[in-house]
Protein backbone atom coordinates (compact mmCIF):
# COMPACT_ATOMS: atom_id res chain seq x y z
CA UNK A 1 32.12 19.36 10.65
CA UNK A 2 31.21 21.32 14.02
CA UNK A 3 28.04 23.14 15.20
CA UNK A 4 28.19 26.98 14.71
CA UNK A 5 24.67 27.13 16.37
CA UNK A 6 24.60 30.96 17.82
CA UNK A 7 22.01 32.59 20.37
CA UNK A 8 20.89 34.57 17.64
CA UNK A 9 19.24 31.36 16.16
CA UNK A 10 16.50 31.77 18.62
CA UNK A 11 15.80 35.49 17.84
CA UNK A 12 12.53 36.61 15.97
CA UNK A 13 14.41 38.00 12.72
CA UNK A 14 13.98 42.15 12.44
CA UNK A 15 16.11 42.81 9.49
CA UNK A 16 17.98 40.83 6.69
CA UNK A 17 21.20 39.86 8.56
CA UNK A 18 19.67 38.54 11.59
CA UNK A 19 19.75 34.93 10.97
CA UNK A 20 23.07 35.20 9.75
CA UNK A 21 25.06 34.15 12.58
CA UNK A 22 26.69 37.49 13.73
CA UNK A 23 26.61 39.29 16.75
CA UNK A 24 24.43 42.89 16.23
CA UNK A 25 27.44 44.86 16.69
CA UNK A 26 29.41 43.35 14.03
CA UNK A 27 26.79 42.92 12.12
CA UNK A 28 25.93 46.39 11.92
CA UNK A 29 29.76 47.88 11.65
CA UNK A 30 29.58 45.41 8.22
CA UNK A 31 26.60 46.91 6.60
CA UNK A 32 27.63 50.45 7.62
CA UNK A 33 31.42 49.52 5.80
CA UNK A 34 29.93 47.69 3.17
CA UNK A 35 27.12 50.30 1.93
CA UNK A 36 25.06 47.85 2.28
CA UNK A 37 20.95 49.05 2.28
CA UNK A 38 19.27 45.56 1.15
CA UNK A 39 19.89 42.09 0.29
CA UNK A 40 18.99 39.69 -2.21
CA UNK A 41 16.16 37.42 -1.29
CA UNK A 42 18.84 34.84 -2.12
CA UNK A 43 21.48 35.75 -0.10
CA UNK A 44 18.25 36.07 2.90
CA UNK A 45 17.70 32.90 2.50
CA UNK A 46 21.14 31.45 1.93
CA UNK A 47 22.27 33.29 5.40
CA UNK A 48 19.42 32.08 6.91
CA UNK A 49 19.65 28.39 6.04
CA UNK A 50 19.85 25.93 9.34
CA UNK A 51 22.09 23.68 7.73
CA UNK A 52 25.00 26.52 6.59
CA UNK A 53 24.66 27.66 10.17
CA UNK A 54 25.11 24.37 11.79
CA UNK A 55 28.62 23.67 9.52
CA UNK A 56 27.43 21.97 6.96
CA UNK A 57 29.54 21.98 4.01
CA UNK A 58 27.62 23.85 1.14
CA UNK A 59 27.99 24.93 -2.73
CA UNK A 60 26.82 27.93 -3.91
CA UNK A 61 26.46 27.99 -7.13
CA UNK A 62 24.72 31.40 -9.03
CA UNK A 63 25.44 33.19 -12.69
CA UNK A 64 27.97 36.13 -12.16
CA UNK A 65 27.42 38.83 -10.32
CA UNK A 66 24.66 37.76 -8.36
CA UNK A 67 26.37 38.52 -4.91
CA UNK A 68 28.23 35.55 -3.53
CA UNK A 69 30.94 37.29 -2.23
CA UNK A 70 29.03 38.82 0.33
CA UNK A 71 28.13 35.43 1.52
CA UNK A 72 31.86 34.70 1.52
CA UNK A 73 33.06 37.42 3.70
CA UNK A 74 29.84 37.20 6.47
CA UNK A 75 30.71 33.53 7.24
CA UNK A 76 34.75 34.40 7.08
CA UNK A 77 33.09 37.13 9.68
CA UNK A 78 31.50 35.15 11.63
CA UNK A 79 34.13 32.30 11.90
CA UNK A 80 36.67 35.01 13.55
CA UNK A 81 34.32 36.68 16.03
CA UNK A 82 32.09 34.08 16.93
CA UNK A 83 34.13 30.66 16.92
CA UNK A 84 37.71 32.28 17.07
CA UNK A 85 38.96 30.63 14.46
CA UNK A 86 41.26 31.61 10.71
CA UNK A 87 39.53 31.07 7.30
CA UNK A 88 41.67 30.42 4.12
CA UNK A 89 39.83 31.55 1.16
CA UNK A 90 41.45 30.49 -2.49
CA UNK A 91 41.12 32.42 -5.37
CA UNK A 92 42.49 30.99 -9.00
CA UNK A 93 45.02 34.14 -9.66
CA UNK A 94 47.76 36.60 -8.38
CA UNK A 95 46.10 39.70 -9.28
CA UNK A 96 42.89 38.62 -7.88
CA UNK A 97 44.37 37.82 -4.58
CA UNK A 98 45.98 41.40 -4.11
CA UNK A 99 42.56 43.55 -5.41
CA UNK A 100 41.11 40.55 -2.58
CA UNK A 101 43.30 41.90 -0.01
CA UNK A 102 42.68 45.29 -0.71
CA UNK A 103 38.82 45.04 -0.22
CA UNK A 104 39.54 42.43 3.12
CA UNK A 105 41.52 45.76 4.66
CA UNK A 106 38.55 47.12 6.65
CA UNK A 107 37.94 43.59 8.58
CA UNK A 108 41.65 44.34 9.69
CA UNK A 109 41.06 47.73 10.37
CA UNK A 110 37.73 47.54 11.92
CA UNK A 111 37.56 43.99 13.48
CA UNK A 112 41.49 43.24 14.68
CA UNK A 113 41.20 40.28 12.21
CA UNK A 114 44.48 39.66 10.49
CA UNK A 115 44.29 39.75 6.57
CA UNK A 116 47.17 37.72 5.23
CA UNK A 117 48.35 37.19 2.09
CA UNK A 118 49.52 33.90 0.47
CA UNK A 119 50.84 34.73 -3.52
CA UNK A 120 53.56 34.67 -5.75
CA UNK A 121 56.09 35.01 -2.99
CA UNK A 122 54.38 36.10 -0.09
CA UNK A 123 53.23 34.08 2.92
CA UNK A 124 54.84 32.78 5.48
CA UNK A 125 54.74 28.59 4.99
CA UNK A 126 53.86 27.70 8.54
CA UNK A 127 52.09 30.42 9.33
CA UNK A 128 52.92 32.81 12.53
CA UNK A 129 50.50 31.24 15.03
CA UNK A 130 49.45 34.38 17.21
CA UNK A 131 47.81 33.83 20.60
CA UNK A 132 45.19 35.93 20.82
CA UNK A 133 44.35 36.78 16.95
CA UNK A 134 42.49 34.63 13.44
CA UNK A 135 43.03 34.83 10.36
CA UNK A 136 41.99 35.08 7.16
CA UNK A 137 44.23 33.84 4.91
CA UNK A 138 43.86 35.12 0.91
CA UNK A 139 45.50 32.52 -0.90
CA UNK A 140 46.23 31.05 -4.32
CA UNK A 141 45.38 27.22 -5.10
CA UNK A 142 49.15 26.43 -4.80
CA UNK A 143 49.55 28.41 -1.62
CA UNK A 144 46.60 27.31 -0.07
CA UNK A 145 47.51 23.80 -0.62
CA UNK A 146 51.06 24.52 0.88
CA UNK A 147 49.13 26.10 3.74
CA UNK A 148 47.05 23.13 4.98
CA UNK A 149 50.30 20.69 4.27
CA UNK A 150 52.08 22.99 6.95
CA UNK A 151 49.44 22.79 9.44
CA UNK A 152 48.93 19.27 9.09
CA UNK A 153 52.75 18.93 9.71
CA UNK A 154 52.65 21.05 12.72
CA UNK A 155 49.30 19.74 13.95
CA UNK A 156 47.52 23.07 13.87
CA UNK A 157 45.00 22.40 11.21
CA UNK A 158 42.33 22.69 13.83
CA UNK A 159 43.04 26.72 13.66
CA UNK A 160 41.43 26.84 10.34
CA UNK A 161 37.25 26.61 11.19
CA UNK A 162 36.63 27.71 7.22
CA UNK A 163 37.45 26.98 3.53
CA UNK A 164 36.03 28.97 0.99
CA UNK A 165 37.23 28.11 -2.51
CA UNK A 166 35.84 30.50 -5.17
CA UNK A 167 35.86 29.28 -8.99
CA UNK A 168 35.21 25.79 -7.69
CA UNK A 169 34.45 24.84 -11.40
CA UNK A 170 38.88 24.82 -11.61
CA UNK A 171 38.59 21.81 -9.95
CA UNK A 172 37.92 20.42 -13.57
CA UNK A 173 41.01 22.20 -14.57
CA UNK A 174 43.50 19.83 -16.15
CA UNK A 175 46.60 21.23 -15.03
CA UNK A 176 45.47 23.02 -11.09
CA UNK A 177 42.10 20.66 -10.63
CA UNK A 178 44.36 18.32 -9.08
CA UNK A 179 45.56 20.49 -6.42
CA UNK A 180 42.21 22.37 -5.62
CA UNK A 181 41.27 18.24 -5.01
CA UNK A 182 43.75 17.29 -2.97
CA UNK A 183 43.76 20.71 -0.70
CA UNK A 184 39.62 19.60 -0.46
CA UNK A 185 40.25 16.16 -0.03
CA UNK A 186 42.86 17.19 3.09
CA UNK A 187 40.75 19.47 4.88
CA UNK A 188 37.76 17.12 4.23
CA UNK A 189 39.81 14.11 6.37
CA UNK A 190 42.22 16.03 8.82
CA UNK A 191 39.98 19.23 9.20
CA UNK A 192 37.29 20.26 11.47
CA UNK A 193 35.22 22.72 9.71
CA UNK A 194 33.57 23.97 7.18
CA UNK A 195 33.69 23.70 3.10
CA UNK A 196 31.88 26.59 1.38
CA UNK A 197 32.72 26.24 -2.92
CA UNK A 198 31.37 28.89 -5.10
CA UNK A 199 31.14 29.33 -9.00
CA UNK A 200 28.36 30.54 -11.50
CA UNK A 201 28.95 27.63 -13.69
CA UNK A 202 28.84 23.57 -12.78
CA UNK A 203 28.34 20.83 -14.96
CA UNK A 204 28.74 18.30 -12.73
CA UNK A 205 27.41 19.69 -9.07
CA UNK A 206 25.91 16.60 -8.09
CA UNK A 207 29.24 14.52 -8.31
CA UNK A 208 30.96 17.92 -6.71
CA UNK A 209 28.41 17.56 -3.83
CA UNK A 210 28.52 14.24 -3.24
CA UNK A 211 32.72 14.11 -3.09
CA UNK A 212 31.86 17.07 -0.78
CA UNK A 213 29.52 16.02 1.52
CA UNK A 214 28.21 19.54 0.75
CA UNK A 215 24.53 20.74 -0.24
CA UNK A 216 23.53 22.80 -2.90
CA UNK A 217 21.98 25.96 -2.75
CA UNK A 218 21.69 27.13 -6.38
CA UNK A 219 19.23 29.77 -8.30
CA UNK A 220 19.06 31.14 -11.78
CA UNK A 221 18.57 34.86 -10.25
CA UNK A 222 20.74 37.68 -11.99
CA UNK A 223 20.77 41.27 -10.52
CA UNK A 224 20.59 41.99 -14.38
CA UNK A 225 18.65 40.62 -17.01
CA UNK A 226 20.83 38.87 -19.71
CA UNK A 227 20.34 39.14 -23.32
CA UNK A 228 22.57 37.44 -25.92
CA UNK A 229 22.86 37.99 -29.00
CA UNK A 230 25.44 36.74 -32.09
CA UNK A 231 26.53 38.20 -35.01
CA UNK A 232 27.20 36.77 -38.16
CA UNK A 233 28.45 38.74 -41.28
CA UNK A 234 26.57 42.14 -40.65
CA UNK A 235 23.73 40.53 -39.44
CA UNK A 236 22.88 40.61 -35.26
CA UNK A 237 20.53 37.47 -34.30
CA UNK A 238 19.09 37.18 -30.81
CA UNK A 239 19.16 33.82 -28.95
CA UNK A 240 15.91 32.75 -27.78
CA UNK A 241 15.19 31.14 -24.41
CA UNK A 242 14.90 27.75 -26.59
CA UNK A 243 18.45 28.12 -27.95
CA UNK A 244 17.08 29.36 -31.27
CA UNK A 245 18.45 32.09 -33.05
CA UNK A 246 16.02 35.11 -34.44
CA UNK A 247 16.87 37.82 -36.71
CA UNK A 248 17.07 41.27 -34.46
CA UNK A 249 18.75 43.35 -36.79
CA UNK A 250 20.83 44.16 -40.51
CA UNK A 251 24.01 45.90 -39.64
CA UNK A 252 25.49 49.07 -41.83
CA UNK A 253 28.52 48.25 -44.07
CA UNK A 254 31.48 48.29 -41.78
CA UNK A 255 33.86 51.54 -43.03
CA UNK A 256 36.53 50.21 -41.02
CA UNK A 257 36.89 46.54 -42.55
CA UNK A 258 40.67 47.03 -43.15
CA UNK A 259 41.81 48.10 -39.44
CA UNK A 260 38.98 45.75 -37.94
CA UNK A 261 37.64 43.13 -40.10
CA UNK A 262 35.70 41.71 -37.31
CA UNK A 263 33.49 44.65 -37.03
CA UNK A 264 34.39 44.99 -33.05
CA UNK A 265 34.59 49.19 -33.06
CA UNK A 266 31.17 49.15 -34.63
CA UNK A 267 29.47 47.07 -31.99
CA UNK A 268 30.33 49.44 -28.89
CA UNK A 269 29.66 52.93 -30.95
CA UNK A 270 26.10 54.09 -29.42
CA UNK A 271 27.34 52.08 -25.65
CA UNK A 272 30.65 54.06 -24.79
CA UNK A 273 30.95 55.97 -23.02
CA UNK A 274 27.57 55.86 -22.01
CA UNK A 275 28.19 52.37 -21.08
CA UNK A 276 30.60 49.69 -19.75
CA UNK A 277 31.98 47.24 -21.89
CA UNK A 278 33.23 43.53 -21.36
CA UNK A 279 35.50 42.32 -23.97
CA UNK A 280 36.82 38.92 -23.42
CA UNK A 281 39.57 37.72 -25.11
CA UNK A 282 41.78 34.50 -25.23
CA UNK A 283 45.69 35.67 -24.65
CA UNK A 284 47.25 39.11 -22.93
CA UNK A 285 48.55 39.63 -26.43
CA UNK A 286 44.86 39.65 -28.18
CA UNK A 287 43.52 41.90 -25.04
CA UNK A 288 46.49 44.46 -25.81
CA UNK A 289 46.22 44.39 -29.41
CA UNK A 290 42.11 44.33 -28.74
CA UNK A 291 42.29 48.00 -26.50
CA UNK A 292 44.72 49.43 -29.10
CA UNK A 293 42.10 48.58 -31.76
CA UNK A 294 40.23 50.33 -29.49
CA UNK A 295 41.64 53.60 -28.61
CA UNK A 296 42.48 54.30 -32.62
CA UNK A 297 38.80 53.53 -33.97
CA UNK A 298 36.56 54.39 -31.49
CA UNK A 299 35.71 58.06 -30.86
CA UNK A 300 36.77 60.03 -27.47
């Protein structure tokens, strides 16, 4: 761990992102590319925070959609124009590393800060070293591992000032835990920067911290407020704060038991298209045979 301390740290702060470590032209260009008109109070606060902006290694852990990928991609910002140095930031899938790399373009485009991707079969294992240009490597867990194995073998480790793992709850993962570990466990001992894990859900953050040397900064705030609710039979009950369940409402008869004998089709009538829906499911096969459902019972 290194100092990041900036001459902005001394500034009176006159607008969200001036605490955040960036220079005012950059951090400008951002929010004009981004769209972005206000922040959080979290993410204030979080950008703000002496100890993230001194290197300290840090967790962030918030429900879903509360905005941590903006904290993400200022300090991957910040590492490249003010220290000089690449960032590798690991993402648990394929397909999230390419949509990643699509939304990365403009730092390339507007910053001269090389967006590189490690996936599947792409990425160079070592990496180019360029004189004069960072990084920011988009990587799987495997590749990412492979990455900081090659630059510990070539002694060039010290190019990478950042690690951002997102989904750090994988590290629990039976079969890719391991390697999100060991990656950690190699930057932590050979590296010289700075760990930043995020994921909306952690059982065991203290342990996570500690094995880290990371702190916490963790709130229950969601941009939307969640209600859940479960069905049984034809009958929708509403969880409770307390974990209880109260009646909420007596569902028709479902005309469509035969083609869907869960009732799914008759939950999102009166949402779509209005509305977005979520539908999780637990194989490709069930999500295909899920939308198909879908597209036959639900009106246009």
């Amino acid at each position: 761990m290194r100092s990041l301390a900036h001459p902005l740290l001394n500034m009176e702060p006159k607008e969200d992102f001036d605490l955040c470590g960036l220079p005012k032209e950059a951090r400008e260009t951002y929010i004009e590319k981004r769209g972005i008109k206000q922040l959080y109070d979290w993410q204030k606060k979080c950008l703000s925070d002496q100890r993230l902006l001194r290197g300290s290694n840090c967790i962030v852990s918030l429900p879903t959609g509360a905005g941590k990928t903006l904290i993400a991609e200022v300090l991957m910002l910040r590492e490249a124009i003010v220290n000089r140095k690449s960032s590798i930031l690991v993402l648990p899938y394929v397909a999230i590393v390419q949509e990643k790399i699509a939304s990365l373009s403009i730092f390339e485009e507007t910053f001269g800060i090389r967006i590189e991707e490690y996936a599947a079969n792409k990425g160079r294992i070592p990496p180019i070293k360029r004189r004069r240009e960072v990084s920011i490597y988009v990587a799987t867990i495997e590749k990412a591992n492979s990455l900081i194995n090659s630059l510990i073998e070539t002694s060039e480790l010290d190019r990478i000032g950042l690690v951002v793992v997102d989904e750090l709850h994988m590290i629990g993962d039976g079969s890719r835990g391991t390697i999100i570990e060991q990656l950690l466990c190699k930057y932590l001992t050979k590296g010289f920067g700075q760990i930043i894990g995020m994921s909306a859900t952690l059982s065991n953050i203290d342990e996570l911290a500690g094995f880290l040397r990371a702190y916490v900064y963790s709130t229950a705030f969601r941009p939307v407020e969640l209600h859940e609710f479960v069905r049984i039979g034809q009958t929708m009950w509403k969880v409770t704060p307390t974990g209880e369940l109260e009646l909420n409402a007596e569902l028709p008869p479902n005309r469509l038991s035969k083609a869907d004998p869960d009732g799914l089709c008759q939950l999102l009538i009166g949402v779509i298209p209005q509305r977005s829906v979520l539908i999780f499911c637990p194989t490709k096969k069930n999500c295909e045979s899920v939308a198909t459902l879908i597209a036959k019972c639900v009106p246009e």
